[in-house]
Protein backbone atom coordinates (compact mmCIF):
# COMPACT_ATOMS: atom_id res chain seq x y z
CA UNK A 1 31.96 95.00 69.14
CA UNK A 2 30.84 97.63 71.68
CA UNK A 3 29.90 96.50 74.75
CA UNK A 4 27.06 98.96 76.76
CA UNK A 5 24.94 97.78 80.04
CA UNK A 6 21.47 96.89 78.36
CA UNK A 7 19.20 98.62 81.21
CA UNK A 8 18.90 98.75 84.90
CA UNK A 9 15.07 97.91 86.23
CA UNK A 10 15.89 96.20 89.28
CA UNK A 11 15.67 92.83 87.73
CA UNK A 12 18.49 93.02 85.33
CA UNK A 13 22.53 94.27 84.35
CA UNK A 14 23.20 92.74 81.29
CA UNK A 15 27.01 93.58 80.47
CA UNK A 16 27.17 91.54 77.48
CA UNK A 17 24.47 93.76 75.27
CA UNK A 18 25.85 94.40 72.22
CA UNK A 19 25.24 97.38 70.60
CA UNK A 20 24.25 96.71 67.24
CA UNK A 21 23.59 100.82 65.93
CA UNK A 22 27.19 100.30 66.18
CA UNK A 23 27.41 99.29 62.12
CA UNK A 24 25.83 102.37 61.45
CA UNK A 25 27.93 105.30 63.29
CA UNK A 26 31.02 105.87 61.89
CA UNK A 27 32.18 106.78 64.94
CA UNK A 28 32.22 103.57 66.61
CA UNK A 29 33.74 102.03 63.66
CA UNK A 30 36.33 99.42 64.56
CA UNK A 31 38.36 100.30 61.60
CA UNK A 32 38.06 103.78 62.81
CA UNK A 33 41.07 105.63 64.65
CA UNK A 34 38.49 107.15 66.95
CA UNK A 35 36.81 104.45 68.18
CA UNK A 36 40.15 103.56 70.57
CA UNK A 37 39.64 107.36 71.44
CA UNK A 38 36.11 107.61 72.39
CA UNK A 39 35.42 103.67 73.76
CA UNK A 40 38.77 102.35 75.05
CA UNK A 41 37.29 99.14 75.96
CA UNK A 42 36.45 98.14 72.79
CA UNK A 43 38.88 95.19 72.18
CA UNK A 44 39.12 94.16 76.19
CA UNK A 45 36.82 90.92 75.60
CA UNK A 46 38.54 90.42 72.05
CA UNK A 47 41.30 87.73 71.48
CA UNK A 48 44.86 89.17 70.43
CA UNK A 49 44.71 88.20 66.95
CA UNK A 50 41.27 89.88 66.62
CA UNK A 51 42.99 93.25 68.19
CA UNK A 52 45.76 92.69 65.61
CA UNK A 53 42.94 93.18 62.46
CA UNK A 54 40.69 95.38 64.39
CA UNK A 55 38.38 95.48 60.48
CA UNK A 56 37.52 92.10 61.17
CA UNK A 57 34.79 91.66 63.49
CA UNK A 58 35.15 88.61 64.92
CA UNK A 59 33.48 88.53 67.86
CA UNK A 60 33.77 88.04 71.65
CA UNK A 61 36.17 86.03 73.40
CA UNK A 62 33.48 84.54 76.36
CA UNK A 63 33.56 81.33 77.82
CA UNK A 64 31.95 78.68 77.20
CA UNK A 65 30.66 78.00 80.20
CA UNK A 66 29.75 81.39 81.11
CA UNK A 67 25.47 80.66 80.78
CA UNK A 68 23.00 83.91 81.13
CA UNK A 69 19.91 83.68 80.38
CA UNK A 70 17.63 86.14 78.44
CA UNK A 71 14.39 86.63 80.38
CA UNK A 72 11.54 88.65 79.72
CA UNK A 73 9.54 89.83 82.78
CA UNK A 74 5.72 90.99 81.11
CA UNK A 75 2.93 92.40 83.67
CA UNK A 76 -0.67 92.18 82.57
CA UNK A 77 -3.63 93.47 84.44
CA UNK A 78 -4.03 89.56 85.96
CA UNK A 79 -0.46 88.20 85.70
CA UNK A 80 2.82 88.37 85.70
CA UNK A 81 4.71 86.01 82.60
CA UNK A 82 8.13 85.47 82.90
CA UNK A 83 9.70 83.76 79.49
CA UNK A 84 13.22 82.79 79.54
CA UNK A 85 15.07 81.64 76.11
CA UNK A 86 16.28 77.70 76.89
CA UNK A 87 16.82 76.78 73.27
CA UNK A 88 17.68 73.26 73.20
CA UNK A 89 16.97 72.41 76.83
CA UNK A 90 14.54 69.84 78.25
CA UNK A 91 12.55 70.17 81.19
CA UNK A 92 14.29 67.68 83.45
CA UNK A 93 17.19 69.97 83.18
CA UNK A 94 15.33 73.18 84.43
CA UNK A 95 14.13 74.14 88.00
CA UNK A 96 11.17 76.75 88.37
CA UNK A 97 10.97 77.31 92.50
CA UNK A 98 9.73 80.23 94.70
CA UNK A 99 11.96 81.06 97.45
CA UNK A 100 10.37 82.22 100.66
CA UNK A 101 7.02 83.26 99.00
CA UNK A 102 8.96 86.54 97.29
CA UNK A 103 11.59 85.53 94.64
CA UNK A 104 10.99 83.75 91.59
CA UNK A 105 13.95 81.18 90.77
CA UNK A 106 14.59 79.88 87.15
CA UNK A 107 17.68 77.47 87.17
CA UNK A 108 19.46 74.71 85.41
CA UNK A 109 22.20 73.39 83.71
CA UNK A 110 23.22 72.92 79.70
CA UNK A 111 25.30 70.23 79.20
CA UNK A 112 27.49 70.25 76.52
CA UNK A 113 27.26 67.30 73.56
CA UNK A 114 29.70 65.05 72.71
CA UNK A 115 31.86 65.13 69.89
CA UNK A 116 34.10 62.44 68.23
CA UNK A 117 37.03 62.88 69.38
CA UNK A 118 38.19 62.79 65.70
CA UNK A 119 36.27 65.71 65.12
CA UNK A 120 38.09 69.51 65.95
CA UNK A 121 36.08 72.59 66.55
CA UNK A 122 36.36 75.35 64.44
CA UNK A 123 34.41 77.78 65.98
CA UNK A 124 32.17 77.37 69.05
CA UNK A 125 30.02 79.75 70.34
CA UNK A 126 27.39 78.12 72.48
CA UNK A 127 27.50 78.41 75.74
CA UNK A 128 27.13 75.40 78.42
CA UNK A 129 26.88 75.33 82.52
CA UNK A 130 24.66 75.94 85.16
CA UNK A 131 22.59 78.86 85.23
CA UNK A 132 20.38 81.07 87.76
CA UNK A 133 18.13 83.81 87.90
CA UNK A 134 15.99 85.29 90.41
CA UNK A 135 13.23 88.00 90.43
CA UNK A 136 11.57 89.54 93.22
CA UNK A 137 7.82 88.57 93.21
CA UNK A 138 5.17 91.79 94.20
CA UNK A 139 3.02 91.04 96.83
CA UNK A 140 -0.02 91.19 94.99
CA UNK A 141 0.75 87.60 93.59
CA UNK A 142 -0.63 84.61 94.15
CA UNK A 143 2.79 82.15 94.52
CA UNK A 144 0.41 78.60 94.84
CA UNK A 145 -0.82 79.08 92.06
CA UNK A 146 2.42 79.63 89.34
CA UNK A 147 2.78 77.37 86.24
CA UNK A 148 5.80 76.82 83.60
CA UNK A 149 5.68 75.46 80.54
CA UNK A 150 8.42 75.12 77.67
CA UNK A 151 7.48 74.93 73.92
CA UNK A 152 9.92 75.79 71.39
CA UNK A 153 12.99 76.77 73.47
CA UNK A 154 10.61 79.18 75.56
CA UNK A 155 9.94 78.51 79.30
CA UNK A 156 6.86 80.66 80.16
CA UNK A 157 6.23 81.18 83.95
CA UNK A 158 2.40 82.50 84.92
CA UNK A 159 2.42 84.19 88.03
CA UNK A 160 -1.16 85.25 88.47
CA UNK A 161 -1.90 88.12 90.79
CA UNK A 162 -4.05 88.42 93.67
CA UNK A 163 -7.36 90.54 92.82
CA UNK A 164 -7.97 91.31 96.57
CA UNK A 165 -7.55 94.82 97.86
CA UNK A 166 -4.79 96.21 99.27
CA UNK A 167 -4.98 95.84 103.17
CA UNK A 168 -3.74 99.37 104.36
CA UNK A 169 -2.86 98.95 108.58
CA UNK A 170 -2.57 102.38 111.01
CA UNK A 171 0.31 102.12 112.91
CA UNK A 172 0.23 103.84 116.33
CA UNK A 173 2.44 106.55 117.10
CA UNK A 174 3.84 106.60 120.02
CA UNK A 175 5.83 109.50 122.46
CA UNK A 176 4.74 112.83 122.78
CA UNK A 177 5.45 115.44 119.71
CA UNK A 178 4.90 119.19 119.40
């Protein structure tokens, strides 16, 4: 699979977007002699056997514990809505906090289930640790008044925004200028 950065905003660098117009260039083929030539990096995530039969796509070699959440940041004309995807999570096991009256925090930890010990994986893909992310609240918002909820694997975080007008301050200058 190719691997490209998703988008830089300021809020985001998602390295693990996967580029899924990939199946329909030819170029970027894995089976494809060019694609070593014109994305080298193409197998570094990939497990040695999966380098071995480059035609099958097997998939990324990540950890298990390596947890990143997808978040959605949405502004409307009152609020802003944050909505993370927690599938399978409960709420005890999440933490919504504002840090210093600017940053938005959305943390937590996945714990991963138990299985007989009789049992054997043969393939796991989920992922399960602690995670954290932050975003940098505008100052037009009004941080007492922010409220979660999760429903269906979505938490949805309402920041509402402050309807006031901006306060604009002069600053002095001072020293002598030609």
């Amino acid at each position: 699979m190719t691997q490209v950065p998703r988008r830089i905003d300021g809020s985001e660098f998602d390295p693990w977007f996967v580029n899924s117009n990939r199946i329909f260039n030819p170029l970027f083929d894995s089976g494809n002699l060019q694609s070593g030539i014109l994305n080298p990096f193409e197998n570094f995530l990939r497990s040695p056997s999966d380098q071995a039969s480059p035609s099958l796509d097997k998939g990324l070699m990540i950890s298990p514990s390596a947890v990143y959440t997808r978040v959605d940041w949405v502004e409307t004309p009152s609020f802003h809505v944050f909505k993370a995807d927690l599938p399978g999570m409960k709420k005890d096991d999440i933490r919504v906090e504002v840090v210093d009256d600017r940053v938005l925090s959305i943390s937590g930890e996945r714990t991963k289930e138990k299985v007989d010990e009789r049992h054997a994986y043969r393939q796991e893909e989920r992922s399960y640790g602690k995670f954290s992310r932050q975003f940098p609240l505008p100052p037009n918002t009004k941080h007492h008044d922010i409220s979660a909820k999760l429903e269906n694997g979505v938490l949805t975080v309402t920041v509402p925004k402050d309807s006031g007008i901006m306060k604009i301050r002069t600053v002095e200058i001072q020293g002598y200028g030609i």
